[in-house]
Protein backbone atom coordinates (compact mmCIF):
# COMPACT_ATOMS: atom_id res chain seq x y z
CA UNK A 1 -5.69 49.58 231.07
CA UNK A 2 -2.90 51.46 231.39
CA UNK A 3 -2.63 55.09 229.83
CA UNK A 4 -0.99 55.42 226.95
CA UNK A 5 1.11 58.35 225.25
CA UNK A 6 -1.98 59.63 223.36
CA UNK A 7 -3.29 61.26 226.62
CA UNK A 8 -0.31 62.16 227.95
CA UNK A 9 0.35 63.91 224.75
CA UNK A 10 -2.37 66.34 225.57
CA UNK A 11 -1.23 70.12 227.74
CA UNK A 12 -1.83 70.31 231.39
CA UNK A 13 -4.95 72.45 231.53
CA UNK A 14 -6.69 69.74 229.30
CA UNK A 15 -4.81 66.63 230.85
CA UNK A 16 -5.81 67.83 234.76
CA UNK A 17 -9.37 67.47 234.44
CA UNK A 18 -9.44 64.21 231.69
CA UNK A 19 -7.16 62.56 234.60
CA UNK A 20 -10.15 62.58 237.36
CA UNK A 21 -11.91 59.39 237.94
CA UNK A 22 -8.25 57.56 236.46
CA UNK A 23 -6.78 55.25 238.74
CA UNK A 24 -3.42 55.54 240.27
CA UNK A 25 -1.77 52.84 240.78
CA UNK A 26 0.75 51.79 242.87
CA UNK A 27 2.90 48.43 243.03
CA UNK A 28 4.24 48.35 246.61
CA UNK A 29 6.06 44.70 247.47
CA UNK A 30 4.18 43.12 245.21
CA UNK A 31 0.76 44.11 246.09
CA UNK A 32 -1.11 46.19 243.51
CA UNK A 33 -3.28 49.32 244.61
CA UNK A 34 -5.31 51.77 243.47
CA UNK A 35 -6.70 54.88 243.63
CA UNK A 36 -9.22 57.01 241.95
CA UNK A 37 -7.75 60.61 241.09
CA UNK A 38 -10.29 63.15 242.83
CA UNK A 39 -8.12 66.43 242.64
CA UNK A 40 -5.34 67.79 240.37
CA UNK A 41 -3.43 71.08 239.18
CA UNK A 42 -2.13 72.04 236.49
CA UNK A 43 1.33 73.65 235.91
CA UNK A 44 1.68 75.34 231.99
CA UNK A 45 5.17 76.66 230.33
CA UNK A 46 7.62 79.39 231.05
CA UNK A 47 4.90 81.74 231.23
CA UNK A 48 2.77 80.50 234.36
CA UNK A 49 4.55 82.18 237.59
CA UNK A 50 3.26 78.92 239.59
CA UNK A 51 5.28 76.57 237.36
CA UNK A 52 8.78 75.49 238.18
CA UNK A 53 10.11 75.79 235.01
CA UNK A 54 9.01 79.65 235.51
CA UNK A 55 12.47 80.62 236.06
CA UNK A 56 13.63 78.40 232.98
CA UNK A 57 15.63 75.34 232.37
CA UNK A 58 17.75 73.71 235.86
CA UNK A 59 18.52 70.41 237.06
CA UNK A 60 15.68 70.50 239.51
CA UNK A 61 13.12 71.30 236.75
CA UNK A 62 14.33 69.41 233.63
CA UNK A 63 11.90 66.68 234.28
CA UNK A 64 9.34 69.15 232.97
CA UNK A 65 10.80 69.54 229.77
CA UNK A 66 9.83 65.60 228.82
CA UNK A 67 7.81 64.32 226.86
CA UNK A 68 4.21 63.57 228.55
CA UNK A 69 3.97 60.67 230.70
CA UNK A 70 7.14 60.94 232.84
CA UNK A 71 7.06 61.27 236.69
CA UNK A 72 7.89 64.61 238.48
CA UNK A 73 8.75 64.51 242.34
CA UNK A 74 9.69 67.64 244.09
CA UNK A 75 9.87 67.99 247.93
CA UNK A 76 7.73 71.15 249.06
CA UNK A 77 8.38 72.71 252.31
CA UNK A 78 11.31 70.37 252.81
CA UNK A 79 9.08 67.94 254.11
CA UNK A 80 6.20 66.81 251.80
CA UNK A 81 7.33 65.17 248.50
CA UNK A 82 4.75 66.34 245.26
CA UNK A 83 3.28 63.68 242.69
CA UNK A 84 2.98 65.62 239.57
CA UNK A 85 2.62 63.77 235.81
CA UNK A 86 4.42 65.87 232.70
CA UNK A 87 2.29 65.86 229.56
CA UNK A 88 2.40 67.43 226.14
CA UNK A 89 5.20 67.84 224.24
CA UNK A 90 9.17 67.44 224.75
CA UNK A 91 10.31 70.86 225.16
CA UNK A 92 7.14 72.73 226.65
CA UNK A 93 7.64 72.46 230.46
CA UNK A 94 3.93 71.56 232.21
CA UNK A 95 2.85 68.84 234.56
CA UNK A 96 -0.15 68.23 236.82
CA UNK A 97 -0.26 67.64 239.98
CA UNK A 98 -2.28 64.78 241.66
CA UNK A 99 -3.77 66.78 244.79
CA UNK A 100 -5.81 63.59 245.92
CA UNK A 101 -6.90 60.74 245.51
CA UNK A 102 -9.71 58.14 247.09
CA UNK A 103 -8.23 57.33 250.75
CA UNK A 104 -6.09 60.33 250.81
CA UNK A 105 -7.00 64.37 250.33
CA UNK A 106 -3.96 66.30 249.95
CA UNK A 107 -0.79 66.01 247.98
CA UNK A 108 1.91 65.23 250.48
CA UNK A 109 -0.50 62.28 252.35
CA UNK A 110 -0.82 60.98 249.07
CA UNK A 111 3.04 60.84 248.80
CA UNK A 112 3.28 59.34 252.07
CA UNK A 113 0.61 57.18 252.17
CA UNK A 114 1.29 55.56 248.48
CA UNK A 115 5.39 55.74 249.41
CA UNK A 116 6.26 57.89 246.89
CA UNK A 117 9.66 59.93 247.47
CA UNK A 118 12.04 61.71 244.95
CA UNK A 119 13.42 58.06 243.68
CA UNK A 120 9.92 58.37 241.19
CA UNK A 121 11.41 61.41 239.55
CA UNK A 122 11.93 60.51 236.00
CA UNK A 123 9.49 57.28 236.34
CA UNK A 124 7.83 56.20 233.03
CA UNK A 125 4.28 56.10 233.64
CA UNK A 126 4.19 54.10 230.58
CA UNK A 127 6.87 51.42 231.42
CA UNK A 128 6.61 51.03 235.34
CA UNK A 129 5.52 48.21 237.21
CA UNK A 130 5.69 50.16 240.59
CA UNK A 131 3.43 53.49 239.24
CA UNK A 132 0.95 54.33 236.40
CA UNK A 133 -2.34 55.33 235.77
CA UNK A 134 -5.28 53.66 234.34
CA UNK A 135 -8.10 54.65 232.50
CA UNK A 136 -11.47 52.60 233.72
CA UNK A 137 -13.96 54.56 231.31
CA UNK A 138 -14.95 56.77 234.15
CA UNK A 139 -15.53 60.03 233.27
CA UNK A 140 -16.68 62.17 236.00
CA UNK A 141 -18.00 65.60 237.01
CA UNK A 142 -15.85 68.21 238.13
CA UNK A 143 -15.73 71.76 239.64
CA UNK A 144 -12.27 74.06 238.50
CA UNK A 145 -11.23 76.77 240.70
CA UNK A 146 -8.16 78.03 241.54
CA UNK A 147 -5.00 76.73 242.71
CA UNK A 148 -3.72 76.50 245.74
CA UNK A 149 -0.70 77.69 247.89
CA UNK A 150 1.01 79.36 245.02
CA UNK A 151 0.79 83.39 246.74
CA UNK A 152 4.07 83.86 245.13
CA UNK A 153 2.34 83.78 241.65
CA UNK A 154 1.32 86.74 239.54
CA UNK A 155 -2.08 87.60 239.58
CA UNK A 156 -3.17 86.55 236.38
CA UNK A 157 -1.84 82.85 236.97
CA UNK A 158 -3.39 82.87 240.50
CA UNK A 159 -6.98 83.53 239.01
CA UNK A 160 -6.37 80.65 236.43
CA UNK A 161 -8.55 78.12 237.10
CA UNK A 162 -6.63 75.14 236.56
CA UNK A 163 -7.33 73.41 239.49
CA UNK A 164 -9.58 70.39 239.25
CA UNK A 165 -11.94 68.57 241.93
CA UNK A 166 -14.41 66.00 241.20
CA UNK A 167 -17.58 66.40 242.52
């Protein structure tokens, strides 16, 4: 069953972890597949130096500002695009990223291997038939540690432990 805006409604440190075990799904020519979530991130406010929305309000990071349950695509590196989900509430920029899933460990193989690209930005999670996540009752074990690849981050948000691996 598809997620609804209930969970979406939640902040990213409490979204990350509920989202492991979820399935993401992917509609590609027809063809429904999916994938369990094994790893995610999450991204919180103005506040956390790792977020985009650090530096406030652009065009790049407006996505963030949705309401929970919107797509956010960014390309990292100028080569790998990013899967991240907004959640919580209109206004308060946060999102988690979907570091892995089943089949594929890492962010930008996910991208490429599920053909996701920076045409998913904005996506409804809700209302798409080509991308959403579903909840199969499968709640799962998990380690948190930090996140990774964000050096550029002040020390206090790169000893947060928002980052989310199931066991």
């Amino acid at each position: 069953m598809k997620l609804n805006f209930d969970i979406y409604s939640l902040e990213a440190p409490e979204f990350a972890p509920n989202l492991l075990g979820m399935y993401l799904c992917r509609n590609i020519e027809g063809t429904t597949k999916k994938f369990e979530i094994i790893e995610t991130e999450a991204y919180y406010t103005e506040n956390d130096t790792a977020c985009h929305a650090h530096k406030g309000y652009t065009d790049r990071t407006k996505v963030l500002y949705e309401q929970g349950g919107i797509v956010y695509v960014y390309l990292c590196y100028g080569i790998h695009y990013m899967l991240n989900v907004v959640s919580g509430k209109k206004g308060i920029p946060q999102a988690v990223l979907i570091r892995g899933v089943e089949g594929f460990d890492g962010p930008g193989k996910l991208t490429k291997g599920l053909m996701i690209d920076k045409s998913f930005n904005g996506e409804d999670l809700i209302k798409s038939e080509k991308i959403w996540i579903e909840d199969n009752g499968n709640k799962v074990e998990y380690i948190e540690t930090k996140r990774i690849g964000i050096d550029y981050a002040t020390e206090e948000y790169r000893n947060k432990l928002w980052r989310f691996v199931k066991k």
